[in-house]
C-alpha atoms as a PDB file:
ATOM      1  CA  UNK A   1       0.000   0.000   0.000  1.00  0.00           C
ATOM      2  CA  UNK A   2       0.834   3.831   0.208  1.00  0.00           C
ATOM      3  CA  UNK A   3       1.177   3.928   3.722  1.00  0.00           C
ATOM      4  CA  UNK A   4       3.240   2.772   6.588  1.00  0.00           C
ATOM      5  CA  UNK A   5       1.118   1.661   8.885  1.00  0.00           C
ATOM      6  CA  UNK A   6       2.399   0.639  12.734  1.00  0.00           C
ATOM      7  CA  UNK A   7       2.911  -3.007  13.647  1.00  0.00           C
ATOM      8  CA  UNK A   8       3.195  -2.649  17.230  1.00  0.00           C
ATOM      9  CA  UNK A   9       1.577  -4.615  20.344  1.00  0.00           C
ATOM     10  CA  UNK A  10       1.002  -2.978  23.875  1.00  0.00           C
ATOM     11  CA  UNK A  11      -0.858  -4.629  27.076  1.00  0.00           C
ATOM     12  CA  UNK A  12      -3.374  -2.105  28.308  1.00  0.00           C
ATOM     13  CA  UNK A  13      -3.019  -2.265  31.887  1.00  0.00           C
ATOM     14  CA  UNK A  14      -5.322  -0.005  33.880  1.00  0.00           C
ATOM     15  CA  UNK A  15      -5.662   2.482  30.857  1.00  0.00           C
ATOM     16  CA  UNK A  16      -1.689   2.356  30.588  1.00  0.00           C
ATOM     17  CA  UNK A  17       0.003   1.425  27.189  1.00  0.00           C
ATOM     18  CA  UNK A  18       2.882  -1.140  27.977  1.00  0.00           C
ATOM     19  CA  UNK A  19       4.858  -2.633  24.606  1.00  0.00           C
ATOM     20  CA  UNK A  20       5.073  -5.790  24.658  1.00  0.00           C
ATOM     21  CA  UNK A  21       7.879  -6.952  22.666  1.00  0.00           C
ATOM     22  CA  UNK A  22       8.150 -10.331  20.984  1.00  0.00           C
ATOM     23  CA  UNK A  23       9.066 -13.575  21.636  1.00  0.00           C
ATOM     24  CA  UNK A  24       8.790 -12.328  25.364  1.00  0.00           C
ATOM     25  CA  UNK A  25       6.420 -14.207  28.654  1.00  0.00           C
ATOM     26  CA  UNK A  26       4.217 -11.507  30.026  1.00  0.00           C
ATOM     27  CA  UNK A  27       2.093 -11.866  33.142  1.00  0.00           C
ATOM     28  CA  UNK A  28      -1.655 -11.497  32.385  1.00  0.00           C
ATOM     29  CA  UNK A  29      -3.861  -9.590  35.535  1.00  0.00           C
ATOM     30  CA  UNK A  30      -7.602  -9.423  35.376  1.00  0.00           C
ATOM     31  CA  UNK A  31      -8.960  -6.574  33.385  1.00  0.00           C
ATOM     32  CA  UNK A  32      -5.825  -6.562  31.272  1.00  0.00           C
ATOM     33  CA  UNK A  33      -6.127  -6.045  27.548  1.00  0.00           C
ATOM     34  CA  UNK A  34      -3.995  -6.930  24.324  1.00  0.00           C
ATOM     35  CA  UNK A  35      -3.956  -4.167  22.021  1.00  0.00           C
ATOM     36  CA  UNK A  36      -2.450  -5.072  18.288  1.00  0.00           C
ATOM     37  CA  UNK A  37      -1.643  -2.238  15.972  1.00  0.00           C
ATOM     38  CA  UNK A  38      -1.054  -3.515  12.593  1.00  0.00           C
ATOM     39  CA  UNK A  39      -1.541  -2.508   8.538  1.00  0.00           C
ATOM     40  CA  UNK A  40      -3.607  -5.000   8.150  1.00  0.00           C
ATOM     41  CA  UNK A  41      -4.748  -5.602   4.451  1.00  0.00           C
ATOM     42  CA  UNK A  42      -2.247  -7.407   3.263  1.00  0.00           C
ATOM     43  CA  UNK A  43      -2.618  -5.759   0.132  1.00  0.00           C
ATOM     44  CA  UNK A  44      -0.032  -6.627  -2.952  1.00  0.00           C
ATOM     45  CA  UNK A  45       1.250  -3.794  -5.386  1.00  0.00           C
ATOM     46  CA  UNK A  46       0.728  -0.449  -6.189  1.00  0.00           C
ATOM     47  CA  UNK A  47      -2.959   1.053  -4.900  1.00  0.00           C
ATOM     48  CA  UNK A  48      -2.995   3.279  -7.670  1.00  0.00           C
ATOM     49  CA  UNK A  49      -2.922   0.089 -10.013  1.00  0.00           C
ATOM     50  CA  UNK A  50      -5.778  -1.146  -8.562  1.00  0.00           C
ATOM     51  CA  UNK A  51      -8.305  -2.646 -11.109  1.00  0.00           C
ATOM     52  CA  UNK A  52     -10.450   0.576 -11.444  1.00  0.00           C
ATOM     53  CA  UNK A  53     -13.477  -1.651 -11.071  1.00  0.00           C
ATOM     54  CA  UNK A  54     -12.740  -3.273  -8.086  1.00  0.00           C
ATOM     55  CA  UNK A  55     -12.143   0.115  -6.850  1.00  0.00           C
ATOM     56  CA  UNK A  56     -15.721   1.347  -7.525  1.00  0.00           C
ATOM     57  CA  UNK A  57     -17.443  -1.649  -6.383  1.00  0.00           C
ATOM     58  CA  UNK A  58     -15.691  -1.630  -3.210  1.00  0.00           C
ATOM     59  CA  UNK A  59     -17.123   2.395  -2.737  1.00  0.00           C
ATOM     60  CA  UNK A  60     -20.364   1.161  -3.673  1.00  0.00           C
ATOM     61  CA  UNK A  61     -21.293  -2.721  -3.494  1.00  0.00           C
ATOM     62  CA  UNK A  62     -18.775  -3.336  -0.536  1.00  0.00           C
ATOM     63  CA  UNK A  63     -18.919  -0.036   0.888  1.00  0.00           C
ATOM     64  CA  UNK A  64     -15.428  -0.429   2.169  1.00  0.00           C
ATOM     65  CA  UNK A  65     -14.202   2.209   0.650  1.00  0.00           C
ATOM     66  CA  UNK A  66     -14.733   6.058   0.590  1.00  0.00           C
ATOM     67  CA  UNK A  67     -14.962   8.613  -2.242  1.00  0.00           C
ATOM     68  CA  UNK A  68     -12.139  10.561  -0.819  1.00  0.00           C
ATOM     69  CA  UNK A  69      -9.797   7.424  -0.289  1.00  0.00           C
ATOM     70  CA  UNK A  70     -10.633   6.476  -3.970  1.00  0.00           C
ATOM     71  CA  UNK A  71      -9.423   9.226  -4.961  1.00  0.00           C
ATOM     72  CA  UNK A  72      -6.299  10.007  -2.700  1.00  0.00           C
ATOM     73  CA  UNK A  73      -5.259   6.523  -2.530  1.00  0.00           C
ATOM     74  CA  UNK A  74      -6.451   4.176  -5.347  1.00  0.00           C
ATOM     75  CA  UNK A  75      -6.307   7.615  -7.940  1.00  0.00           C
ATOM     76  CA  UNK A  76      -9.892   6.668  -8.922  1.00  0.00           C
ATOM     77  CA  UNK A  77     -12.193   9.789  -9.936  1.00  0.00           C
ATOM     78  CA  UNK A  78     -16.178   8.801  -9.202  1.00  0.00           C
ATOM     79  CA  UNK A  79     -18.479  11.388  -9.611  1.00  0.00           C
ATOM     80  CA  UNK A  80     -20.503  11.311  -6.646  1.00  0.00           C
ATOM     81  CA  UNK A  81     -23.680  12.632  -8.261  1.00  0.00           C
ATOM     82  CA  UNK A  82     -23.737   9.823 -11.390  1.00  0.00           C
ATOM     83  CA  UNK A  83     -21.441   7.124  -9.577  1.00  0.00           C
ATOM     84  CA  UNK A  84     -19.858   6.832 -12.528  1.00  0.00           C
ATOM     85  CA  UNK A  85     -15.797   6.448 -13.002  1.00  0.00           C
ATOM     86  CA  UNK A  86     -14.703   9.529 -14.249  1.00  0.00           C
ATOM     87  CA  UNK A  87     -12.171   7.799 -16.749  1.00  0.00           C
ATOM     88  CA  UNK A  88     -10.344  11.044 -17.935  1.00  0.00           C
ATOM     89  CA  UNK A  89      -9.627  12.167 -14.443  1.00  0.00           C
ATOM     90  CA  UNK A  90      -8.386   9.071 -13.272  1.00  0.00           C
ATOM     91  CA  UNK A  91      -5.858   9.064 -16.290  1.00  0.00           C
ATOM     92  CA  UNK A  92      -4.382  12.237 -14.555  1.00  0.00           C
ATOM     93  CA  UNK A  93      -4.724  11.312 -11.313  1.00  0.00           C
ATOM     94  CA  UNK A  94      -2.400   7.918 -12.283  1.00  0.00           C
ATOM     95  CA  UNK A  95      -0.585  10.023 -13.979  1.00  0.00           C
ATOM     96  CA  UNK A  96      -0.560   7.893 -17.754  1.00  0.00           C
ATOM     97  CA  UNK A  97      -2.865   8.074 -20.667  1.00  0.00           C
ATOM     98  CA  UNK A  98      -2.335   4.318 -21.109  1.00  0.00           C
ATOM     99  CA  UNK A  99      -4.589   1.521 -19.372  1.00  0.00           C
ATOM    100  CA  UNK A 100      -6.123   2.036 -15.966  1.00  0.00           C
ATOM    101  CA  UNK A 101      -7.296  -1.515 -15.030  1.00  0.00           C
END
């Protein structure tokens, strides 16, 4: 993806953040919590090469994804009157006048 996301774990102990670092033995109290902060996805490539497609139907059949991330993220123009791909716009937003997916 675009991003770098954290990939960090923390026990929450009485509303305090302690890291717990790998491959370590941590005693567990009552009320404690795990908290796991990760990127999550798993997502392969480029998300401006995203099949355009898969890009719309995941802002409006999955509803996964937002206009705004569409755009800043997969470079995907959608009108949000029509719903339909803007196909000129997401040329220049990927930057080619070649294939977009």
């Amino acid at each position: 993806g675009a991003q770098t996301l954290p990939n960090e774990c923390y026990i929450v102990r009485d509303g305090v953040r302690i890291q717990a670092k790998v491959h370590r033995v941590f005693q567990w109290f009552h009320g404690d919590h795990l908290l796991k902060l990760s990127g999550g996805g798993g997502g392969v490539g480029r998300s401006s090469e995203r099949d355009v497609q898969a890009v719309w139907d995941d802002v409006y059949v999955n509803e996964v994804v937002s206009l705004d991330a569409a755009r800043e993220v997969y470079k995907v123009a959608i009108d949000p009157e029509t719903r339909e791909i803007d196909w000129e716009a997401t040329r220049v937003l990927r930057g080619s006048t070649g294939e977009t997916g």
